[in-house]
Protein backbone atom coordinates (compact mmCIF):
# COMPACT_ATOMS: atom_id res chain seq x y z
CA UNK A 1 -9.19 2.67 -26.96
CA UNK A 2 -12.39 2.36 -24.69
CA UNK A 3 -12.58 5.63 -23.60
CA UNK A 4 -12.07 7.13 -27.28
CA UNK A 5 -15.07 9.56 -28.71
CA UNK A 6 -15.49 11.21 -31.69
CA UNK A 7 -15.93 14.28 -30.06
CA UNK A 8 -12.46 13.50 -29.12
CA UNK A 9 -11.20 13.06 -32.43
CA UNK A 10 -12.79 16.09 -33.67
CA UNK A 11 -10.91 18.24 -31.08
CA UNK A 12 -7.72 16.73 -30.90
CA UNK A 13 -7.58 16.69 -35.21
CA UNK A 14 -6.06 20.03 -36.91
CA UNK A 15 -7.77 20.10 -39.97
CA UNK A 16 -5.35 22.88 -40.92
CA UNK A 17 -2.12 21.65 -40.83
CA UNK A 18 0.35 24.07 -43.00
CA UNK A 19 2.27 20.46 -44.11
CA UNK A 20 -0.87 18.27 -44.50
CA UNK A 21 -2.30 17.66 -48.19
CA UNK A 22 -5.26 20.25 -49.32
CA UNK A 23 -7.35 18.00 -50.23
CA UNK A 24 -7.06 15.96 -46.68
CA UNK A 25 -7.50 18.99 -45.03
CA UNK A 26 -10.90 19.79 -46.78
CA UNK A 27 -12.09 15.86 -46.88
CA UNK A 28 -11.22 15.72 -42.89
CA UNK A 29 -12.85 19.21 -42.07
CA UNK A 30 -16.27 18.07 -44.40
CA UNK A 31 -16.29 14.07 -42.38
CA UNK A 32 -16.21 16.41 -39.28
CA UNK A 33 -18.74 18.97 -40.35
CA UNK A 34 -21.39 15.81 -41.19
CA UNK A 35 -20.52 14.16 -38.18
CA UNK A 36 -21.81 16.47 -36.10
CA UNK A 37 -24.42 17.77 -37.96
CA UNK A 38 -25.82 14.06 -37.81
CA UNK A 39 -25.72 13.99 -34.32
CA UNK A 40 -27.10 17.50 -34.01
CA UNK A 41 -29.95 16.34 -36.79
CA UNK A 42 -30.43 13.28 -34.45
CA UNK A 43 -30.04 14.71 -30.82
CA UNK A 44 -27.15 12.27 -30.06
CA UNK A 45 -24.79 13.28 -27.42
CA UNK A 46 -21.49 11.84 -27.66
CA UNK A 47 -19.49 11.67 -24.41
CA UNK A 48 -16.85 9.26 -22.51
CA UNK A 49 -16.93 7.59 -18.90
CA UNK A 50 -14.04 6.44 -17.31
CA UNK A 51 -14.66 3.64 -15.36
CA UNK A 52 -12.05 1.90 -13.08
CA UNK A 53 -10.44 -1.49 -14.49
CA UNK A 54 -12.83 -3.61 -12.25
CA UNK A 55 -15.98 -1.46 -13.43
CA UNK A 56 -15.18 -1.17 -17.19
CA UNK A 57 -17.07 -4.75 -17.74
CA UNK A 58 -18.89 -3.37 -20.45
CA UNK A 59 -16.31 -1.99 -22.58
CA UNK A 60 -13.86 -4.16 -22.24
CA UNK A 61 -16.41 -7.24 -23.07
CA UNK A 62 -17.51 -5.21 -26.20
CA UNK A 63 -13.98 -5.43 -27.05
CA UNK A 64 -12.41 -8.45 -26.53
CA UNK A 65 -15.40 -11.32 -26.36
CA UNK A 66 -15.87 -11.61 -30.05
CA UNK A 67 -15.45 -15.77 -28.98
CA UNK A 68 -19.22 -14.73 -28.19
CA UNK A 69 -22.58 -14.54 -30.65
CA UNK A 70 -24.34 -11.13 -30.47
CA UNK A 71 -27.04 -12.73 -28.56
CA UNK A 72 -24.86 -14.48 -26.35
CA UNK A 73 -22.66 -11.42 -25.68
CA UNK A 74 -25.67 -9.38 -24.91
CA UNK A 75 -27.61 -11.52 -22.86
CA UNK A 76 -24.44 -12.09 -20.56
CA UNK A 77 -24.38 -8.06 -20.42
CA UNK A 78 -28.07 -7.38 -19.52
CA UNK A 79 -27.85 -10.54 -17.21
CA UNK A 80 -25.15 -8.75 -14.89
CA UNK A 81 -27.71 -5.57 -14.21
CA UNK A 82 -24.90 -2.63 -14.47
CA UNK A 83 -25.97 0.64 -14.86
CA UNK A 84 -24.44 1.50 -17.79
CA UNK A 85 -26.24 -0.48 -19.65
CA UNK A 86 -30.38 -0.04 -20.18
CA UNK A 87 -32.92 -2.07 -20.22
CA UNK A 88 -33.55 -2.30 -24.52
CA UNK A 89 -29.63 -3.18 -24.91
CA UNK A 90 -29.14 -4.98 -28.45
CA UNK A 91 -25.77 -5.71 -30.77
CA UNK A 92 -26.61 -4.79 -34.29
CA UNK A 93 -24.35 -6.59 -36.56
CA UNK A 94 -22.96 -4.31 -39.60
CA UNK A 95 -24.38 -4.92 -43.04
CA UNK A 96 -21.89 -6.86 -45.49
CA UNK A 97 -21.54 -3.70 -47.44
CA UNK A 98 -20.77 -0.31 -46.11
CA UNK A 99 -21.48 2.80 -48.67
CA UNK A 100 -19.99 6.08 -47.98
CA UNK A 101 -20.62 9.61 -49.08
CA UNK A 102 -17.03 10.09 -49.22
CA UNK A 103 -16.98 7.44 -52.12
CA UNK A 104 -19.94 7.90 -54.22
């Protein structure tokens, strides 16, 4: 949803589950672990904003106008002058392919 973190995720998973799978258990518990040490590492701080329907323009256009280019999408954004989003705004696209620690 919008308002979902991964701060979030990381509190509301139990990476100890007596049913769940060992080895799920350890590879959730280690994608946690580098998570936050990233965003330690990287002095990111990772926190959620509800914002009434009427006010949630930002999220909800992140969501649902992919009709629009990046540069389209975040010119309309910077154009409307909310607060929640700064001055040096940009939409990075994601790169064709995605490595992963998990897999390599």
């Amino acid at each position: 949803t919008d308002s979902s973190t991964s701060e979030g995720w990381a509190r509301k998973t139990n990476f100890s589950e007596l049913t769940d799978d060992p080895i799920q258990a350890t590879v959730r518990l280690e994608v946690a672990r580098s998570h936050a040490t990233r965003m330690i590492e990287n002095g990111i701080k990772d926190y959620s904003q509800w914002f009434p329907g009427n006010e949630n323009i930002v999220a909800d256009s992140l969501s649902r106008d992919d009709d629009l280019s990046d540069s389209a999408l975040t010119n309309l954004l910077l154009s409307l002058n909310l607060p929640q989003v700064p001055q040096k705004f940009h939409i990075v696209p994601l790169p064709n392919d995605i490595s992963s620690w998990l897999t390599s």
